[in-house]
N, C-alpha and C. Protein backbone atom coordinates (compact mmCIF):
# COMPACT_ATOMS: atom_id res chain seq x y z
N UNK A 1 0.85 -1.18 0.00
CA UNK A 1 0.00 0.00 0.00
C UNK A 1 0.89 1.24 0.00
N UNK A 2 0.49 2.30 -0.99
CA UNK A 2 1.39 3.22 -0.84
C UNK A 2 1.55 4.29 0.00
N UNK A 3 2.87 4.96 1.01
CA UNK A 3 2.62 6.13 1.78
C UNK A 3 1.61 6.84 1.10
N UNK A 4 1.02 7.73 1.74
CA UNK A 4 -0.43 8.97 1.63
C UNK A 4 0.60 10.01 2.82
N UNK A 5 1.22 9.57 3.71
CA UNK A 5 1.70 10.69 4.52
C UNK A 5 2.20 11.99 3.69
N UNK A 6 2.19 13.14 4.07
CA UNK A 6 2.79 14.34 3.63
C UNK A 6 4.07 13.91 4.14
N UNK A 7 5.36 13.96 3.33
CA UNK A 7 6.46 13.95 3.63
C UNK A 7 7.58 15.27 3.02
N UNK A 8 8.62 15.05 3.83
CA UNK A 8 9.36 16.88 3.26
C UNK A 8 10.12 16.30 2.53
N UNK A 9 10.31 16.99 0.62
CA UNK A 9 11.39 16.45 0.04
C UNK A 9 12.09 17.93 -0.56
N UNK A 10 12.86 17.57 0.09
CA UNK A 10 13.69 19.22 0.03
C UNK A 10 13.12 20.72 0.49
N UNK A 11 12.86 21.08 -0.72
CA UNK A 11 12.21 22.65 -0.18
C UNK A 11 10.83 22.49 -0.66
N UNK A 12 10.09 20.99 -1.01
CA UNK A 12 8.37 21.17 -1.66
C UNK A 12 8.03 20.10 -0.17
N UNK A 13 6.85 19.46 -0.24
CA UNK A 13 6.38 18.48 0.37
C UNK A 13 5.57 17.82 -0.62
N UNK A 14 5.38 16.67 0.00
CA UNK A 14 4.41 15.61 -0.72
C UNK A 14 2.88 15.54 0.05
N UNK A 15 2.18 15.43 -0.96
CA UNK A 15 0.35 15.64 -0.13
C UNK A 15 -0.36 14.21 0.00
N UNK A 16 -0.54 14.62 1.20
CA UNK A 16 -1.41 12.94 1.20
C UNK A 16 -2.69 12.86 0.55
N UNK A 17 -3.12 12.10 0.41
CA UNK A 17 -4.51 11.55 -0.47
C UNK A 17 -5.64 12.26 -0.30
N UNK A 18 -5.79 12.73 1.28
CA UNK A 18 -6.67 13.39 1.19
C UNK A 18 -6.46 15.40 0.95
N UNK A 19 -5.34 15.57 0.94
CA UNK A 19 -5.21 16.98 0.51
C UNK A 19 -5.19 17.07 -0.70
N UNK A 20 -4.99 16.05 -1.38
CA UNK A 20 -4.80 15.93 -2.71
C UNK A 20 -6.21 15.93 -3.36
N UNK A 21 -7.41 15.39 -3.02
CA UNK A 21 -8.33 15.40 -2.69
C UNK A 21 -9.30 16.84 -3.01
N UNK A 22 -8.63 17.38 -1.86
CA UNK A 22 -9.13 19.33 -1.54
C UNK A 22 -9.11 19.81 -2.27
N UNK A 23 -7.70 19.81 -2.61
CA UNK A 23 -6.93 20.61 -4.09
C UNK A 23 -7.76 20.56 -5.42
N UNK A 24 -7.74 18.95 -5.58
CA UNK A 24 -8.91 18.67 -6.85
C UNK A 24 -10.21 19.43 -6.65
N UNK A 25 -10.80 19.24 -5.71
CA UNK A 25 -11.97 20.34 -5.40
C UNK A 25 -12.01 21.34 -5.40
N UNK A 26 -11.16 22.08 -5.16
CA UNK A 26 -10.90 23.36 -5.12
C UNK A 26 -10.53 23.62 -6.49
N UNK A 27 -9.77 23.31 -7.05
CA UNK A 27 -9.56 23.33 -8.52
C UNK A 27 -10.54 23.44 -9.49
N UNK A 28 -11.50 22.48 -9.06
CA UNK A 28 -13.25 22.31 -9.90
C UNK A 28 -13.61 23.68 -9.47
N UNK A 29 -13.73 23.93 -8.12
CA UNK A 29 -14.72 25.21 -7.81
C UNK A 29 -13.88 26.75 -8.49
N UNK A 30 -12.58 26.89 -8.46
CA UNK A 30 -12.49 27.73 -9.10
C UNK A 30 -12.38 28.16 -10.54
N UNK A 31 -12.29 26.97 -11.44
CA UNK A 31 -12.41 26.43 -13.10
C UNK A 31 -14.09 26.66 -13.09
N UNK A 32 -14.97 26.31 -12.18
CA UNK A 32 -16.13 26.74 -12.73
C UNK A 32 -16.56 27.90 -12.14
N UNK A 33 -16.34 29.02 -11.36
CA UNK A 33 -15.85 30.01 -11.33
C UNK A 33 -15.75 31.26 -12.35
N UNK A 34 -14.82 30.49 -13.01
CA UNK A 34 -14.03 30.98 -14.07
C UNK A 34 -14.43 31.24 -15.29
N UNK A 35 -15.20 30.24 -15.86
CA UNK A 35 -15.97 29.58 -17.07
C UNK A 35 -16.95 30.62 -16.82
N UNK A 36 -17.76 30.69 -15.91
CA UNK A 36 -18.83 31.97 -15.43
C UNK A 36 -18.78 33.20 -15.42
N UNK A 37 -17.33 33.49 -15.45
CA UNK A 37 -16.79 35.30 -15.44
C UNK A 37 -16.58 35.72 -16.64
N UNK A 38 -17.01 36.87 -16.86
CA UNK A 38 -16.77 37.10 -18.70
C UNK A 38 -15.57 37.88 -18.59
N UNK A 39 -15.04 38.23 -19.62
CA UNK A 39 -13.66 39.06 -19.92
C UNK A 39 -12.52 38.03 -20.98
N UNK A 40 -11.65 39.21 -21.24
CA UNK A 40 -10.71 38.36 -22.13
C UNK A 40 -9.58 37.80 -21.46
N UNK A 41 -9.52 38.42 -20.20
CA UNK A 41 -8.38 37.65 -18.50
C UNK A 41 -8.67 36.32 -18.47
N UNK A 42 -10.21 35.98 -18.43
CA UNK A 42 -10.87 35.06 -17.84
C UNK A 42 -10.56 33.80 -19.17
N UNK A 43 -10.57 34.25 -20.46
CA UNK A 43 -10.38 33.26 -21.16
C UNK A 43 -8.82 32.91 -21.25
N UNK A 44 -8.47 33.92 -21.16
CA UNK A 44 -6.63 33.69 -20.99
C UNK A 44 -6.47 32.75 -20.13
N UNK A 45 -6.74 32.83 -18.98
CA UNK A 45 -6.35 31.97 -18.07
C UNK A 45 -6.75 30.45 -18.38
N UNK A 46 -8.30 30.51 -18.82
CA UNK A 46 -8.47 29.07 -18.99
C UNK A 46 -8.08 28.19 -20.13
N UNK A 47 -7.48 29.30 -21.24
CA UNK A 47 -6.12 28.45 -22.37
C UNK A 47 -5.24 28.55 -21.63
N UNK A 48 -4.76 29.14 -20.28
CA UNK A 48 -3.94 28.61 -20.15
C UNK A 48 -3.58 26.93 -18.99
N UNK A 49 -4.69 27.17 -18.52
CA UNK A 49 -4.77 25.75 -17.90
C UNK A 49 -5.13 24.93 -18.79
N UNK A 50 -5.64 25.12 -19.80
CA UNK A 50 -5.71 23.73 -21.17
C UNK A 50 -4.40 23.81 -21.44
N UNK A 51 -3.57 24.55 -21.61
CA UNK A 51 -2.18 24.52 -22.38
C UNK A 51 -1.42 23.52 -21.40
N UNK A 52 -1.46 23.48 -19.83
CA UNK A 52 -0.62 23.31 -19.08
C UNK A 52 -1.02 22.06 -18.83
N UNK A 53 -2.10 21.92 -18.93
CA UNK A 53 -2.50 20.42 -18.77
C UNK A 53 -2.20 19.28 -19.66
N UNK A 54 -1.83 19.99 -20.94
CA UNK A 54 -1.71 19.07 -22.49
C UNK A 54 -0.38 18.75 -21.78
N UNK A 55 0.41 19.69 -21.99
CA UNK A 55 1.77 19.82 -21.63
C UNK A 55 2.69 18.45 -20.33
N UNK A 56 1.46 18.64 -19.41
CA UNK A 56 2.09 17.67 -18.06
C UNK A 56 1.13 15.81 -18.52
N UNK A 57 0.32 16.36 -19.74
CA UNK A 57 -0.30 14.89 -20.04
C UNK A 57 1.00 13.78 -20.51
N UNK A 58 1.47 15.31 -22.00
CA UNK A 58 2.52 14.91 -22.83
C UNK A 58 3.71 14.32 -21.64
N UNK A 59 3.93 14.75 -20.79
CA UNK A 59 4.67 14.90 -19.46
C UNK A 59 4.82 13.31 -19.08
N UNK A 60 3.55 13.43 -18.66
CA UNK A 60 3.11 11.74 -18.21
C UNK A 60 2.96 10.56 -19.32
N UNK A 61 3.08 10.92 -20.47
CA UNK A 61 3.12 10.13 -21.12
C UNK A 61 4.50 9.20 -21.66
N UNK A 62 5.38 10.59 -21.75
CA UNK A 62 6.78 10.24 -21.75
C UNK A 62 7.38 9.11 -20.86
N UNK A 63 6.84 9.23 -19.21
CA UNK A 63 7.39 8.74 -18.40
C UNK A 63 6.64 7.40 -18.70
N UNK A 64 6.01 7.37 -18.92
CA UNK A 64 4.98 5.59 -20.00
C UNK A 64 5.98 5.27 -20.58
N UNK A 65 6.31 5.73 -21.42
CA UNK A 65 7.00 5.63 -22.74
C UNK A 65 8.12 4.50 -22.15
N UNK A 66 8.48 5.27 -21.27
CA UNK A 66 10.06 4.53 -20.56
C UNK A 66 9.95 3.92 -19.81
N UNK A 67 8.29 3.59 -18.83
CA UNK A 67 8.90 2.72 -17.71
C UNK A 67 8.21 1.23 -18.43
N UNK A 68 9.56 0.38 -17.73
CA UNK A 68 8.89 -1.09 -18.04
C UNK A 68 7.67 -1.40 -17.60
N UNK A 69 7.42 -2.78 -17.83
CA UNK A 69 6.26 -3.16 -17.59
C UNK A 69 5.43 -3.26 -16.15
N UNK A 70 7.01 -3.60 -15.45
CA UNK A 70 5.78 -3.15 -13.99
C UNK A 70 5.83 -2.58 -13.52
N UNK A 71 6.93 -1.28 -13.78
CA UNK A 71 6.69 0.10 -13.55
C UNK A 71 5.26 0.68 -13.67
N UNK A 72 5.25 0.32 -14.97
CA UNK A 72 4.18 0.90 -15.46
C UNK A 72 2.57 0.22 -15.03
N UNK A 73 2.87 -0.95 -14.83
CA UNK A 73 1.10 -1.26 -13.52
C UNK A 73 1.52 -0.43 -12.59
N UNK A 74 2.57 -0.40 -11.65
CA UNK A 74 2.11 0.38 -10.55
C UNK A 74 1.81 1.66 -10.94
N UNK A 75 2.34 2.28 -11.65
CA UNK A 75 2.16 3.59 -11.68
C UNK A 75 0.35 3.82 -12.07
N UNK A 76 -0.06 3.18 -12.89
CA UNK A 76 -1.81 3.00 -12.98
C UNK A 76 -2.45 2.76 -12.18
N UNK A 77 -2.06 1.71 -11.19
CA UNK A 77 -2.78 1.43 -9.69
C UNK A 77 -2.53 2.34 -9.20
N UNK A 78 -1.99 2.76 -8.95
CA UNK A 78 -1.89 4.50 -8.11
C UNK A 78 -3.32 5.20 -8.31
N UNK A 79 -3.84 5.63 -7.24
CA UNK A 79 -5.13 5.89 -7.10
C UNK A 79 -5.20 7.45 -7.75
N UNK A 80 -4.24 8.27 -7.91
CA UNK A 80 -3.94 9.34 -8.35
C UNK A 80 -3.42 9.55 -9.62
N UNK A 81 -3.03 8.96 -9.74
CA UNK A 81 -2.17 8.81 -11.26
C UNK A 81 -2.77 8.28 -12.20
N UNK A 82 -3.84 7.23 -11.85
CA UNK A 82 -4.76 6.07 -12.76
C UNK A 82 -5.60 7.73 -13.46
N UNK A 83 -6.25 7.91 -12.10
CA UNK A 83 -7.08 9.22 -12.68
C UNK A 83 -6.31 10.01 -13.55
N UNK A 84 -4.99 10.51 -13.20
CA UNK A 84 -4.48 11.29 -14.51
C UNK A 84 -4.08 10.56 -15.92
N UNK A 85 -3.86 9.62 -15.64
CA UNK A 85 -3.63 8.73 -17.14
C UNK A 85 -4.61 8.41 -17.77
N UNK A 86 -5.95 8.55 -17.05
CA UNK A 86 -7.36 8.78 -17.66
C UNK A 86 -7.61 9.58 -18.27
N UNK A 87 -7.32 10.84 -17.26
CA UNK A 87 -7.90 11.78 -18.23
C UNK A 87 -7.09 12.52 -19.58
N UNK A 88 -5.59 12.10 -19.31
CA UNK A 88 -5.14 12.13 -20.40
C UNK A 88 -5.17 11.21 -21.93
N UNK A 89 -6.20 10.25 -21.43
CA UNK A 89 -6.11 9.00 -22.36
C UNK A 89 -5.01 8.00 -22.97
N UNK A 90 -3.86 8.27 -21.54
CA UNK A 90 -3.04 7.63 -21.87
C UNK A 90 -2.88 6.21 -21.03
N UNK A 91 -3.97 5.65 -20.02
CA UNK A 91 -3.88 4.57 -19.43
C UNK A 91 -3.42 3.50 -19.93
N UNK A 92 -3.00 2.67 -19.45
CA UNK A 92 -1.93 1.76 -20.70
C UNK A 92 -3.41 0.20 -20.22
N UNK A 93 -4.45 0.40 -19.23
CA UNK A 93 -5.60 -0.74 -19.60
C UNK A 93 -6.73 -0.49 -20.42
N UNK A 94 -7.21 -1.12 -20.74
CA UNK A 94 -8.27 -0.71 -21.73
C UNK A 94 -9.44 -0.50 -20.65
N UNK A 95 -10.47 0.37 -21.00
CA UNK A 95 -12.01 0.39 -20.09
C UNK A 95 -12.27 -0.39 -20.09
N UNK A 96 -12.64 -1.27 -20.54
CA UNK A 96 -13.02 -2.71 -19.72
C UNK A 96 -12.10 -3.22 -18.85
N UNK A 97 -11.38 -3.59 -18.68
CA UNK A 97 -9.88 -3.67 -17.39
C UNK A 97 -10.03 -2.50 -16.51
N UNK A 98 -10.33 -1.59 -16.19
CA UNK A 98 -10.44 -0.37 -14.86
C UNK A 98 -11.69 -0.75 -14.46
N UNK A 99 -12.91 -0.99 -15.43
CA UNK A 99 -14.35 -0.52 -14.98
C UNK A 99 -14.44 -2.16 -14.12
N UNK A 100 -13.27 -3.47 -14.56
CA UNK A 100 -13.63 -4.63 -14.06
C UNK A 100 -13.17 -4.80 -12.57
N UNK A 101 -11.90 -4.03 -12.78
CA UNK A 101 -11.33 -3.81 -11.55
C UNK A 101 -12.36 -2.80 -10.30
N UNK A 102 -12.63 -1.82 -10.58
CA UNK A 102 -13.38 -1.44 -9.83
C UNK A 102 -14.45 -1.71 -9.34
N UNK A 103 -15.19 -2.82 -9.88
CA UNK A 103 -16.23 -3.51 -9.36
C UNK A 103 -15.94 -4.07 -8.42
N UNK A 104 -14.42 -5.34 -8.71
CA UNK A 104 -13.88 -5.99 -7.64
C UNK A 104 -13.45 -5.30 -6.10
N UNK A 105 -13.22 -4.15 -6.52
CA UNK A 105 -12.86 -3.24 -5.35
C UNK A 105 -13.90 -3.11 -4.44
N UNK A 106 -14.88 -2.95 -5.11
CA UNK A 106 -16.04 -2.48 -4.43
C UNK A 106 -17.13 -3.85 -3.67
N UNK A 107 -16.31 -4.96 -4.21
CA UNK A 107 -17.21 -6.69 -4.33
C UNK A 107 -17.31 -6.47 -2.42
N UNK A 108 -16.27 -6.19 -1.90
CA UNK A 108 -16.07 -6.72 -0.48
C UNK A 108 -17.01 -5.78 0.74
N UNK A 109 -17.26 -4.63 0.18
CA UNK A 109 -18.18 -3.75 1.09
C UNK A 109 -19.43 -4.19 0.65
N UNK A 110 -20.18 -4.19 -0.59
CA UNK A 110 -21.09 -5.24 -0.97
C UNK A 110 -21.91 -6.12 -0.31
N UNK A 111 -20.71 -6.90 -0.33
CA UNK A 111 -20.82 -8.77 0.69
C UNK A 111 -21.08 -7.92 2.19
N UNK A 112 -20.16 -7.36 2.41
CA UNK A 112 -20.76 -6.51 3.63
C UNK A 112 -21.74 -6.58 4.73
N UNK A 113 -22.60 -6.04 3.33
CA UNK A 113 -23.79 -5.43 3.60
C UNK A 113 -24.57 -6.47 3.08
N UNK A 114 -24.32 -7.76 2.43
CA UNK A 114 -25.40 -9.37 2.38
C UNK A 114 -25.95 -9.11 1.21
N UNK A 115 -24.91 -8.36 -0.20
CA UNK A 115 -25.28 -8.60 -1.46
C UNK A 115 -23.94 -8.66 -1.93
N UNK A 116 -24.13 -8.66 -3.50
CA UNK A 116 -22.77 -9.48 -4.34
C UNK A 116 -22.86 -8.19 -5.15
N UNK A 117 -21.69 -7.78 -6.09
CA UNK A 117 -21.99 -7.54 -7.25
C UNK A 117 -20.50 -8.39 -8.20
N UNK A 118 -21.03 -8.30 -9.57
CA UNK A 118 -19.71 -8.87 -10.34
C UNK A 118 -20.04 -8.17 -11.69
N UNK A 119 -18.77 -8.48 -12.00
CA UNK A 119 -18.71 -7.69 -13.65
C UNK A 119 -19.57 -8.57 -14.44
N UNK A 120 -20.14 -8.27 -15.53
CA UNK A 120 -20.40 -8.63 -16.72
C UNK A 120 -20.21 -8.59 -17.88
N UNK A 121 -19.61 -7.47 -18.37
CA UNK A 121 -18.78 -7.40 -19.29
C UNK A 121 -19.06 -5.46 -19.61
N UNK A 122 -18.31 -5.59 -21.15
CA UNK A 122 -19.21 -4.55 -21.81
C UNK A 122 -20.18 -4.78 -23.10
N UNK A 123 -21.09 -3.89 -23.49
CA UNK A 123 -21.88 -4.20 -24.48
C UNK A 123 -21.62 -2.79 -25.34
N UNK A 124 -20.70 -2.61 -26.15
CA UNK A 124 -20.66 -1.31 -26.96
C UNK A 124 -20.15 -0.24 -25.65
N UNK A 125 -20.66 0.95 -25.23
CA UNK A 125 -20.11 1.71 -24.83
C UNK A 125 -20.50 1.71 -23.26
N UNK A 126 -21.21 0.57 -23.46
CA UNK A 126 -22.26 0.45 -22.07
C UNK A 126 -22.00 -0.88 -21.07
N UNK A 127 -21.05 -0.57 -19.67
CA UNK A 127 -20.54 -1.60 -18.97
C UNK A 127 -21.84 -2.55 -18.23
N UNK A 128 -21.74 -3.43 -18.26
CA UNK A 128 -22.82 -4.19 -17.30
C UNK A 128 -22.11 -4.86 -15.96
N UNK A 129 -23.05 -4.78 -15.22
CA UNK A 129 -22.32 -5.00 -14.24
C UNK A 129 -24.42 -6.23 -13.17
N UNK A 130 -23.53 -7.03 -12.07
CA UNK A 130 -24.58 -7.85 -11.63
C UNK A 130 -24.68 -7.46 -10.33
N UNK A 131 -25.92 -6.64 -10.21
CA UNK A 131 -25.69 -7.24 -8.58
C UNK A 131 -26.93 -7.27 -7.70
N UNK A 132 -26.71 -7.97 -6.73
CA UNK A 132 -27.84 -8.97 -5.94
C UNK A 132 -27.94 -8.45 -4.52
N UNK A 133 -28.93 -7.73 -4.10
CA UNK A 133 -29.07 -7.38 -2.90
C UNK A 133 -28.96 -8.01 -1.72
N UNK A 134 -29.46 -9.19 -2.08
CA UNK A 134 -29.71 -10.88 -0.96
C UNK A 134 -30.21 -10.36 -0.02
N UNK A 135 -30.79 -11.29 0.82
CA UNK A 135 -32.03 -11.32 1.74
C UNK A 135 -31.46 -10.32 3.16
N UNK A 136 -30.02 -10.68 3.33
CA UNK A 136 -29.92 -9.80 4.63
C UNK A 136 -29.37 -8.57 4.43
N UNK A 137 -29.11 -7.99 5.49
CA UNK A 137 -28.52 -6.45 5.41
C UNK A 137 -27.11 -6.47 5.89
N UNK A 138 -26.76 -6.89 6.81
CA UNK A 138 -25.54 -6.18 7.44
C UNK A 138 -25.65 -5.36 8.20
N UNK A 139 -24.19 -4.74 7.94
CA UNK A 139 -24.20 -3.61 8.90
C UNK A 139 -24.69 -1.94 7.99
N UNK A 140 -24.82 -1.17 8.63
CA UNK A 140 -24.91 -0.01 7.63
C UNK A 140 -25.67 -0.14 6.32
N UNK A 141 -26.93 -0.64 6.20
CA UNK A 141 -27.28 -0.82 5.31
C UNK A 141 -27.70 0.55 4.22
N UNK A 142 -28.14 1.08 5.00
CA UNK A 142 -28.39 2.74 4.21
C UNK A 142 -29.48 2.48 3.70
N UNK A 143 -30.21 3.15 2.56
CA UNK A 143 -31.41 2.84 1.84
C UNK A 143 -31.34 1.83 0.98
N UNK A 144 -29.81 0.68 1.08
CA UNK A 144 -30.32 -0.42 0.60
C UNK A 144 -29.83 -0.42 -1.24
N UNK A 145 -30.24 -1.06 -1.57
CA UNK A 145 -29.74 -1.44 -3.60
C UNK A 145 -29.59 -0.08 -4.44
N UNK A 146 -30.49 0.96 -3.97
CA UNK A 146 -30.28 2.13 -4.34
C UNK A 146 -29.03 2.49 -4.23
N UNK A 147 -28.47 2.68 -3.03
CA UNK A 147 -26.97 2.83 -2.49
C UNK A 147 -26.09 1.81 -3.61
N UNK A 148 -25.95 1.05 -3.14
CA UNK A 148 -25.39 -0.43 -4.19
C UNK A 148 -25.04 0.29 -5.52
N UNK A 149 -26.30 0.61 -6.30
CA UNK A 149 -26.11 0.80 -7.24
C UNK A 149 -25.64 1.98 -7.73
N UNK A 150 -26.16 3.12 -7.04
CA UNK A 150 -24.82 4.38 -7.20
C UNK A 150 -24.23 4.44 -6.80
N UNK A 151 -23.50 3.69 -6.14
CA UNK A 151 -22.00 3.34 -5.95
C UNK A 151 -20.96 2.63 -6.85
N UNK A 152 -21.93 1.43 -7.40
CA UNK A 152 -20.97 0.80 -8.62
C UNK A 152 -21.20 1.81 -9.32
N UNK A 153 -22.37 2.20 -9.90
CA UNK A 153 -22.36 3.26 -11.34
C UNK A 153 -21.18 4.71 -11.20
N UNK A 154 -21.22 4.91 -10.33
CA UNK A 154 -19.90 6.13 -9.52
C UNK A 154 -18.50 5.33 -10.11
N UNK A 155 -18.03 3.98 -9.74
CA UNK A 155 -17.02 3.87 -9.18
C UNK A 155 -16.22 3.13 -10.61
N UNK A 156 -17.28 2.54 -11.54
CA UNK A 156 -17.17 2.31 -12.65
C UNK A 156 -16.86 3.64 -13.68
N UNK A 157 -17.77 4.58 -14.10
CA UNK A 157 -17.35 5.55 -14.37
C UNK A 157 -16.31 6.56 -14.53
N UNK A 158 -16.03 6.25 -12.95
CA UNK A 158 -14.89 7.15 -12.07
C UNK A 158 -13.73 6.57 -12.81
N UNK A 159 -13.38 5.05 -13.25
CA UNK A 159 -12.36 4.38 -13.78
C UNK A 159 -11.98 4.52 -15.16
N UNK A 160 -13.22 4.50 -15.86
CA UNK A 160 -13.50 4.42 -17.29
C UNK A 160 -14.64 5.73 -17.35
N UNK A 161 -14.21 6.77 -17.83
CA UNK A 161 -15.31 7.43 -18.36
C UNK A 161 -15.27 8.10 -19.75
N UNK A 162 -14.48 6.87 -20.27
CA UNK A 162 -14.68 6.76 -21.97
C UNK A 162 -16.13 5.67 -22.11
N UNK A 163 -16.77 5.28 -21.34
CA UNK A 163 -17.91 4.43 -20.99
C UNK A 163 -18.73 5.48 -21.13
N UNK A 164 -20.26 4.98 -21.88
CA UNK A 164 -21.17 5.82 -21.48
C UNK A 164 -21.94 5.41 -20.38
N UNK A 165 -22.42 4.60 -19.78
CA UNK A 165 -23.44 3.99 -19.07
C UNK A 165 -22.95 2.95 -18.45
N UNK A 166 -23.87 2.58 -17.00
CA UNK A 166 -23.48 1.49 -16.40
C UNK A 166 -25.16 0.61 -16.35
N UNK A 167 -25.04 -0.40 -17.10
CA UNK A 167 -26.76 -1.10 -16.67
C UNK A 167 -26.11 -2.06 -15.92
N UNK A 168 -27.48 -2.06 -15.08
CA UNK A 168 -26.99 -3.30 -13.79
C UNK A 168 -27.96 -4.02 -13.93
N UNK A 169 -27.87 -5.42 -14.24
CA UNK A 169 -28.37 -6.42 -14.26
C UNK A 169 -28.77 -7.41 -12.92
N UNK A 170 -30.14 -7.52 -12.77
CA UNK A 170 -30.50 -8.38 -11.97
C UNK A 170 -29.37 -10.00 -11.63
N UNK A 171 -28.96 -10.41 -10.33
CA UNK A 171 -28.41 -11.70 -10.52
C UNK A 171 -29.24 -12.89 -10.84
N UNK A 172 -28.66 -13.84 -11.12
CA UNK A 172 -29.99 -15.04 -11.74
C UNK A 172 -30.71 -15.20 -10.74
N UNK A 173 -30.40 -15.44 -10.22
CA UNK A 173 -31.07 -15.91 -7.81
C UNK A 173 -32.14 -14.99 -7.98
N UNK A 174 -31.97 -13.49 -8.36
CA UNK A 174 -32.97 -13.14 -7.92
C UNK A 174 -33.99 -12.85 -9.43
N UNK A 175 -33.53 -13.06 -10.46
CA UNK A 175 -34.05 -13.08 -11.60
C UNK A 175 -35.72 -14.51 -11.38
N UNK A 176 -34.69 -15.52 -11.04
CA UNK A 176 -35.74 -17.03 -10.62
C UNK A 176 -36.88 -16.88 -9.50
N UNK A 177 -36.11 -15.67 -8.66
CA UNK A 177 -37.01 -15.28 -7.70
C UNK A 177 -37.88 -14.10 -7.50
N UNK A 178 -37.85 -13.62 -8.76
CA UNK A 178 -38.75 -12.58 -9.04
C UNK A 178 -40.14 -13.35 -9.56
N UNK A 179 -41.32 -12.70 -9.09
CA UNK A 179 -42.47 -12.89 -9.20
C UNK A 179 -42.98 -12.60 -10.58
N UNK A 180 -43.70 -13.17 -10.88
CA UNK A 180 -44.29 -12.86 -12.57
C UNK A 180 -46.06 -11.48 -12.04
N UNK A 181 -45.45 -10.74 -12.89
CA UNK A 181 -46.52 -9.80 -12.98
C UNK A 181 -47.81 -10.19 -14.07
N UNK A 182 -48.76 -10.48 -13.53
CA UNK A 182 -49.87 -10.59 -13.89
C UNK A 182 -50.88 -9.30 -13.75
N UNK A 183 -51.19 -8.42 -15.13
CA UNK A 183 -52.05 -7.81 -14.59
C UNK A 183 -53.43 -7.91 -13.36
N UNK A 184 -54.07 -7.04 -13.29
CA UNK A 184 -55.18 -7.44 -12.86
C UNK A 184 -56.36 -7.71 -13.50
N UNK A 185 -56.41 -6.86 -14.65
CA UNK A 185 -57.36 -7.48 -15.66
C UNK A 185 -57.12 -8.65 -15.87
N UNK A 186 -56.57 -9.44 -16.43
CA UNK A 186 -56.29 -11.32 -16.73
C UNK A 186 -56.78 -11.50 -15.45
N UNK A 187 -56.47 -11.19 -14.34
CA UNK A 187 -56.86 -12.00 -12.96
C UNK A 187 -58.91 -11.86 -12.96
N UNK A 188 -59.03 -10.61 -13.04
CA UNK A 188 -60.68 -10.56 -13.46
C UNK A 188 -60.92 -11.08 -14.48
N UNK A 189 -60.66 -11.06 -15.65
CA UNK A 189 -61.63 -11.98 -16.80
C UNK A 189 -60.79 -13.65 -16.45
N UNK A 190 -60.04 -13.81 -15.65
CA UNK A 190 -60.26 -15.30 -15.57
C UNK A 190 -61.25 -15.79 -14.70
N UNK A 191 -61.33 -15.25 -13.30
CA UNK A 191 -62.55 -15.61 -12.36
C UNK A 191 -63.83 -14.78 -13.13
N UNK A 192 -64.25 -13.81 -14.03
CA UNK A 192 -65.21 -14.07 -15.01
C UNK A 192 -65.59 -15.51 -15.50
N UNK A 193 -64.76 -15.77 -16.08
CA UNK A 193 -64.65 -17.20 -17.23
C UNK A 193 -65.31 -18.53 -16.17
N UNK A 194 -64.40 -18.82 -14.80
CA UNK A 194 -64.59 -19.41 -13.91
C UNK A 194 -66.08 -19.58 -13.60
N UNK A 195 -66.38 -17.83 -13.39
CA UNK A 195 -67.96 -18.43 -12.56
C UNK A 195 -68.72 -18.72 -14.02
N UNK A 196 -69.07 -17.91 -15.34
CA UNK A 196 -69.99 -18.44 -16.19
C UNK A 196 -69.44 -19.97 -16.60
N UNK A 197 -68.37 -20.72 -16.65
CA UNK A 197 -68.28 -21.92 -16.96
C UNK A 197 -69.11 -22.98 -15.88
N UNK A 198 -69.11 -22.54 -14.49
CA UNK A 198 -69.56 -23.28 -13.60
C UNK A 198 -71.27 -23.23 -13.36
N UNK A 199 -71.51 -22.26 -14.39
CA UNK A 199 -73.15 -22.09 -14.42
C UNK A 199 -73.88 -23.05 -15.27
């Protein structure tokens, strides 16, 4: 598991996960901010954070370029870095490999809580994913499959969002154990049928 501590390396420091975190937020809130203010300052600035961003993609890509092969997994498992090699489109797994992985990540809080989920694949641009609430709760259940499910759809996304969509598929268990919907009309014109046959 990798340090997250802030550590001193020379005259900068290193940010742990969760300042790193802030920063990203803070970053969003003042980029949209920004986008909102009119003037020709306001557009300057935001070519220039497109410029700087191409620049540290090209950056990160280089360092791809050169590291071997298992350099280069770790550097993607990196919970920080995966995201930037995303959004630069330079991740060296394909979306289906992040969006599968992140399911698995998420399999064990799941079970948890006395449901499953598992990958299913993709279908065109659209990941599927399975998952099964099962009969008990756990601990922390929250409101339950709702939760479940915007959580995988979040966490899938979050990995791959060259993906358009996440459909979640019922598991078979509970597919076999779903009830057949019968209107109520069929239920009245059959006990119709019933009593004039018995007359």
């Amino acid at each position: 598991m990798p340090d997250t501590t802030t550590t001193d390396m020379g005259s900068g420091s290193r940010l742990a996960d969760p300042d790193v975190e802030a920063r990203l937020a803070r970053v969003d809130e003042v980029l949209a901010g920004l986008e909102d203010a009119p003037g020709p300052s306001v557009r300057a600035a935001l070519e220039a954070v497109g410029l700087l961003t191409e620049v540290y993609g090209e950056a990160l890509a280089r360092v791809l370029d050169r590291a071997d092969d298992e350099l280069a997994r770790r550097l993607s498992e990196d919970e920080l870095l995966g995201h930037l090699l995303v959004l630069h489109a330079i991740h060296p797994d394909s979306a289906e490999h992040r969006a599968a992985r992140a399911v698995e990540r998420l399999r064990p809080v799941v079970r948890e809580r006395g449901g499953d989920v598992e990958w299913a694949g993709v279908d065109g641009q659209v990941a599927r994913v399975r998952v099964s609430t099962g009969g008990g709760c756990g601990s922390g259940c929250g409101s339950g499959s709702g939760d479940v499910t915007e959580a995988v759809r979040a966490a899938v996304l979050a990995a791959a969002p060259e993906l358009a969509s996440v459909e979640v598929l019922p598991s078979p268990a509970e597919r076999r154990a779903a009830p057949a919907f019968v209107p109520l009309e069929t239920l009245a014109r059959r006990g119709a049928d019933r009593t004039r046959g018995a007359r």
